[in-house]
C-alpha atoms as a PDB file:
ATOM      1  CA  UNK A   1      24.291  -1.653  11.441  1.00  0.00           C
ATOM      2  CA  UNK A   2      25.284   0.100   8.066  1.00  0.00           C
ATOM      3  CA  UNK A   3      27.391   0.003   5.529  1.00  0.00           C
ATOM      4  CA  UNK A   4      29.571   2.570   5.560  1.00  0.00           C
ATOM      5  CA  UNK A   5      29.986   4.889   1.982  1.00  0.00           C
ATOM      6  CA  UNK A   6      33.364   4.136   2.435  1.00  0.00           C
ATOM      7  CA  UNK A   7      33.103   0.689   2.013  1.00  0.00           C
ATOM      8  CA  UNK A   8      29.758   0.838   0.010  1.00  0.00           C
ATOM      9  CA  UNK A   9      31.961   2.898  -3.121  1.00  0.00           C
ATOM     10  CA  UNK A  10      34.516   0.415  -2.398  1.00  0.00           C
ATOM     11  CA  UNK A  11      31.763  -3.026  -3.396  1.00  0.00           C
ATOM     12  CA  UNK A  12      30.525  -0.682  -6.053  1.00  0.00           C
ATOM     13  CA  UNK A  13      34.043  -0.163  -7.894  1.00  0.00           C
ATOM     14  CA  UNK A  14      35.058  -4.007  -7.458  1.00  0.00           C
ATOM     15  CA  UNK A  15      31.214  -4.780  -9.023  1.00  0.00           C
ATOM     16  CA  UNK A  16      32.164  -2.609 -12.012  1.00  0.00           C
ATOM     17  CA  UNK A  17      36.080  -4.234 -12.473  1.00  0.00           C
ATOM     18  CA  UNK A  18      34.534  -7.355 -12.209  1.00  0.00           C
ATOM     19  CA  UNK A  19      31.345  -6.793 -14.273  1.00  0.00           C
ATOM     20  CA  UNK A  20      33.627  -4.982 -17.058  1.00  0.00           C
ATOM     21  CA  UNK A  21      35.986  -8.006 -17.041  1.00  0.00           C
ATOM     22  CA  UNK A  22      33.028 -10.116 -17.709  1.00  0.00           C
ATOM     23  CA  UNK A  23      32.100  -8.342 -20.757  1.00  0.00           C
ATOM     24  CA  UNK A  24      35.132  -8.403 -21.816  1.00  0.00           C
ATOM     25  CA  UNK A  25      35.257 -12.231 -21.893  1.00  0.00           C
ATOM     26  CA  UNK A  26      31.976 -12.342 -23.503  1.00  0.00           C
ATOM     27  CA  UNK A  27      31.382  -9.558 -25.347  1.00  0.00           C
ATOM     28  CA  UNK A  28      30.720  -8.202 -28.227  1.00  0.00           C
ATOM     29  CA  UNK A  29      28.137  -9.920 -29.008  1.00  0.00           C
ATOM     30  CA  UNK A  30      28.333 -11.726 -32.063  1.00  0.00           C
ATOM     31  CA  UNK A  31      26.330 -13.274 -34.829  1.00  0.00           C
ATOM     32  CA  UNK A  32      27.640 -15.552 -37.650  1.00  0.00           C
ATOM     33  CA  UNK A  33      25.799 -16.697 -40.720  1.00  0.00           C
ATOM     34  CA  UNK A  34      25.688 -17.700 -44.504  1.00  0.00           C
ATOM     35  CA  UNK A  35      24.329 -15.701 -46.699  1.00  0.00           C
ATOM     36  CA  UNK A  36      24.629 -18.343 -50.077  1.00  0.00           C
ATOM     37  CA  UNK A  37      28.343 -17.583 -51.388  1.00  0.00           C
ATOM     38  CA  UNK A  38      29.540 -15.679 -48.458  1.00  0.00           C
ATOM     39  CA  UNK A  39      29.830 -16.330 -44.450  1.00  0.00           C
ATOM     40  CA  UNK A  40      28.611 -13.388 -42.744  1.00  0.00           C
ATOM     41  CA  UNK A  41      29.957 -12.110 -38.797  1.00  0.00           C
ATOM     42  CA  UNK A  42      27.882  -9.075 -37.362  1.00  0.00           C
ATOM     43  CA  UNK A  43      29.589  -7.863 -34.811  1.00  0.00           C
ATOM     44  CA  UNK A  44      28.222  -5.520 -31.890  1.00  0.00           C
ATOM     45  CA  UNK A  45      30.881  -2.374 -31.281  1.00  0.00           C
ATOM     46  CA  UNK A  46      28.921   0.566 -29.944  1.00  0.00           C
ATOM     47  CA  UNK A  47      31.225   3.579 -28.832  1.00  0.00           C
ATOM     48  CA  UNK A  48      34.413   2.128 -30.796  1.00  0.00           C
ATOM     49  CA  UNK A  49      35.825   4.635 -34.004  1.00  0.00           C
ATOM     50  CA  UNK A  50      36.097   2.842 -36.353  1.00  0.00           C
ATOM     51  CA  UNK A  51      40.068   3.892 -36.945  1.00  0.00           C
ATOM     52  CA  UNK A  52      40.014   1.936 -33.607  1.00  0.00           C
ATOM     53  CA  UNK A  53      38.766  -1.413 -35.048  1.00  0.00           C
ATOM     54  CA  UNK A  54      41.196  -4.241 -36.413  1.00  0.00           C
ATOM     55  CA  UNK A  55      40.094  -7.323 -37.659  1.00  0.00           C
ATOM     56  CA  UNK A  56      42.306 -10.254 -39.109  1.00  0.00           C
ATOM     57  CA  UNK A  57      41.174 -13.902 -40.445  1.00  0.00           C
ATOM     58  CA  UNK A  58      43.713 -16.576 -40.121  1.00  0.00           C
ATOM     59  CA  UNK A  59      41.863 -20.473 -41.470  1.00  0.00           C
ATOM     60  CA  UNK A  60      39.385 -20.723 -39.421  1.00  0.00           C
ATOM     61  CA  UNK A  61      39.863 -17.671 -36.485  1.00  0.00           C
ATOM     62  CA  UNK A  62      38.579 -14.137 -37.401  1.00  0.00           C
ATOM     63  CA  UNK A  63      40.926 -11.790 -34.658  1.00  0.00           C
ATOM     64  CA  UNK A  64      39.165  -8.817 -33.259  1.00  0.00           C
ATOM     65  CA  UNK A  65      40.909  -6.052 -31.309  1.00  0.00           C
ATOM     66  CA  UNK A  66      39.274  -2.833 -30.062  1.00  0.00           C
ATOM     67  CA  UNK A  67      40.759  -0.020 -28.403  1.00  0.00           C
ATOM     68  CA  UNK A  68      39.156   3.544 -27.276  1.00  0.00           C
ATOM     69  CA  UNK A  69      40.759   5.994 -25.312  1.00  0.00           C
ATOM     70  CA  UNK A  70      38.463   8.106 -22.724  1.00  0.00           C
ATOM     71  CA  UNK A  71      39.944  10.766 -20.537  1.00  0.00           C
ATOM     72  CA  UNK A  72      39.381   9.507 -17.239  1.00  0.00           C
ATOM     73  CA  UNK A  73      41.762  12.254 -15.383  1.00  0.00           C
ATOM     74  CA  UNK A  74      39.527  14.819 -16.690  1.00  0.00           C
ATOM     75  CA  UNK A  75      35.827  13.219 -14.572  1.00  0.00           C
ATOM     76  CA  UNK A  76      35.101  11.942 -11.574  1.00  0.00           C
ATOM     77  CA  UNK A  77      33.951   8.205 -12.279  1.00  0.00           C
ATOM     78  CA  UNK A  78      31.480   6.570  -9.849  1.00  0.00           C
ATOM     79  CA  UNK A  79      30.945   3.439 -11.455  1.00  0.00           C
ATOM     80  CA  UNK A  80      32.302   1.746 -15.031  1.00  0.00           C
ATOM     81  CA  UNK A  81      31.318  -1.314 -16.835  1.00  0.00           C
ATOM     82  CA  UNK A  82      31.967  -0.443 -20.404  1.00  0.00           C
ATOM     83  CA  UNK A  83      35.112  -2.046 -21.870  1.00  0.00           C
ATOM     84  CA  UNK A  84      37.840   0.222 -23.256  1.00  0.00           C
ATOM     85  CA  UNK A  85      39.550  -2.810 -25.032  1.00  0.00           C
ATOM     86  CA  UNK A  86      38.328  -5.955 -26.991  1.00  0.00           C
ATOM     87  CA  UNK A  87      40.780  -9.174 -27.997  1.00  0.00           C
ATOM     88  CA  UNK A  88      38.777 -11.751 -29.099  1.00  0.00           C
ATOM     89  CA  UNK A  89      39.041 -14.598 -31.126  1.00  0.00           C
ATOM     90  CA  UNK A  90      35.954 -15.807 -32.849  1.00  0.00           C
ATOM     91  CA  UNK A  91      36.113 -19.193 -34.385  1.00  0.00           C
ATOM     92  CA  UNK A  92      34.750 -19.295 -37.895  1.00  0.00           C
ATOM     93  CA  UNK A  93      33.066 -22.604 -38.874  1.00  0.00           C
ATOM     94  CA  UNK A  94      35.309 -23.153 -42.233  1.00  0.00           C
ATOM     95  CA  UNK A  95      39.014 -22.525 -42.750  1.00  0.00           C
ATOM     96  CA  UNK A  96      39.268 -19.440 -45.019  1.00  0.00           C
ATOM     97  CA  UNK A  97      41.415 -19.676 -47.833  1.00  0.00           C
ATOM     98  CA  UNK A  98      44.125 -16.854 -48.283  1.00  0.00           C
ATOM     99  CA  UNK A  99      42.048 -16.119 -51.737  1.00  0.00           C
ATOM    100  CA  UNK A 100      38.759 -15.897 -49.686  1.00  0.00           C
ATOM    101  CA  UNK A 101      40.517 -13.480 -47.261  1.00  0.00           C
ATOM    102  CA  UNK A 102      41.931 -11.152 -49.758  1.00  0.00           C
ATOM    103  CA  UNK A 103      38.848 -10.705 -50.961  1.00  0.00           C
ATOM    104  CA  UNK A 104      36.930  -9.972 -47.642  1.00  0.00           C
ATOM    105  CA  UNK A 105      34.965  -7.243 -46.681  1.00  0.00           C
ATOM    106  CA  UNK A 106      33.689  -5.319 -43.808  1.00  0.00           C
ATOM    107  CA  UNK A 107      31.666  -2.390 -43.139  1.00  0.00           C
ATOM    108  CA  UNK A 108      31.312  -0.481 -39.742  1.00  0.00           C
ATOM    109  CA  UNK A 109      27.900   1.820 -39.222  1.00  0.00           C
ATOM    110  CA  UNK A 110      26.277   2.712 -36.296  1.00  0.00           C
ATOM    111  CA  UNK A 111      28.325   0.946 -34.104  1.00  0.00           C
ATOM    112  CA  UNK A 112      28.197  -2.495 -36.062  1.00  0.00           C
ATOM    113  CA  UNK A 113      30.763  -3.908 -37.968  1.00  0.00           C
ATOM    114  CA  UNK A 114      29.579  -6.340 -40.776  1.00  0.00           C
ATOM    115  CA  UNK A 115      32.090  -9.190 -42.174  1.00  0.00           C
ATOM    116  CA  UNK A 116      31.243 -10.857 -45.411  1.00  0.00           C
ATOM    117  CA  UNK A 117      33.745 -13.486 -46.677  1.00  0.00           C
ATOM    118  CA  UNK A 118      33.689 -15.559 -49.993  1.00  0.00           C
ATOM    119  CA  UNK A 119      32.911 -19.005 -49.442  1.00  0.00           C
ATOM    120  CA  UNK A 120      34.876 -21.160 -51.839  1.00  0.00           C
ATOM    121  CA  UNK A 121      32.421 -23.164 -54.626  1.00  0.00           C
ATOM    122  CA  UNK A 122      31.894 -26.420 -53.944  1.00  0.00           C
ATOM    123  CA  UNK A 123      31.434 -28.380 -56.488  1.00  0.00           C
ATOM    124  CA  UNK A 124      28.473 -31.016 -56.694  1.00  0.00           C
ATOM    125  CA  UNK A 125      29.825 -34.602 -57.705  1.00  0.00           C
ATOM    126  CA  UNK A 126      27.151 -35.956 -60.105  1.00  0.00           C
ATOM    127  CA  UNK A 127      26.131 -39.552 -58.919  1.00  0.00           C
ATOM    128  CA  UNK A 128      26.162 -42.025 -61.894  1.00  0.00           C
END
């Protein structure tokens, strides 16, 4: 006995609303590094504007949010898994210094934005 298409298109959309809140847990995928005086995040956005991108650091959490807008009305969708909106909050191993912060950058190309923050000197204590 068969699945009807009914009920086949039915598994298939609750798939995709379940897949797509999946990746919205996990992604974008991201990588964090140092990079001698400054912590680098690389962060994974493919299909976002950039307009569309906000990022804030608060100590030691770097705040993402992502939003793009596709006209749905105007297709006929058979199956989604591509988030429309990212929250996420990545925790940064340091706290960041307001000074740090204000003096953050980032830089979004092909569909990747790149974070570098200062890293405060830390001075060597000379052992006597």
């Amino acid at each position: 006995m068969g699945v009807s298409r009914y009920v086949a298109k039915e598994i298939m959309k609750e798939i995709g609303n379940r897949s797509r809140e999946f990746y919205e847990f996990v992604l974008p995928p991201v990588d964090i590094y140092e990079d001698g005086t400054e912590l680098v995040v690389i962060i994974d956005l493919p299909g976002f504007q950039k307009k569309d991108i906000h990022v804030n650091i608060s100590k030691d959490i770097l705040t993402l949010r992502a939003n793009r807008t596709i006209d749905i009305e105007s297709y006929t969708i058979h199956f989604r898994q591509r988030p429309n909106k990212i929250e996420k909050k990545i925790p940064l191993p340091y706290s960041i210094p307001e000074d740090d912060n204000v003096n953050s950058k980032a830089d979004y190309a092909n569909g990747v934005v790149k974070i570098r923050i200062p890293i405060s000197k830390m001075t060597n204590i000379p052992i006597t």
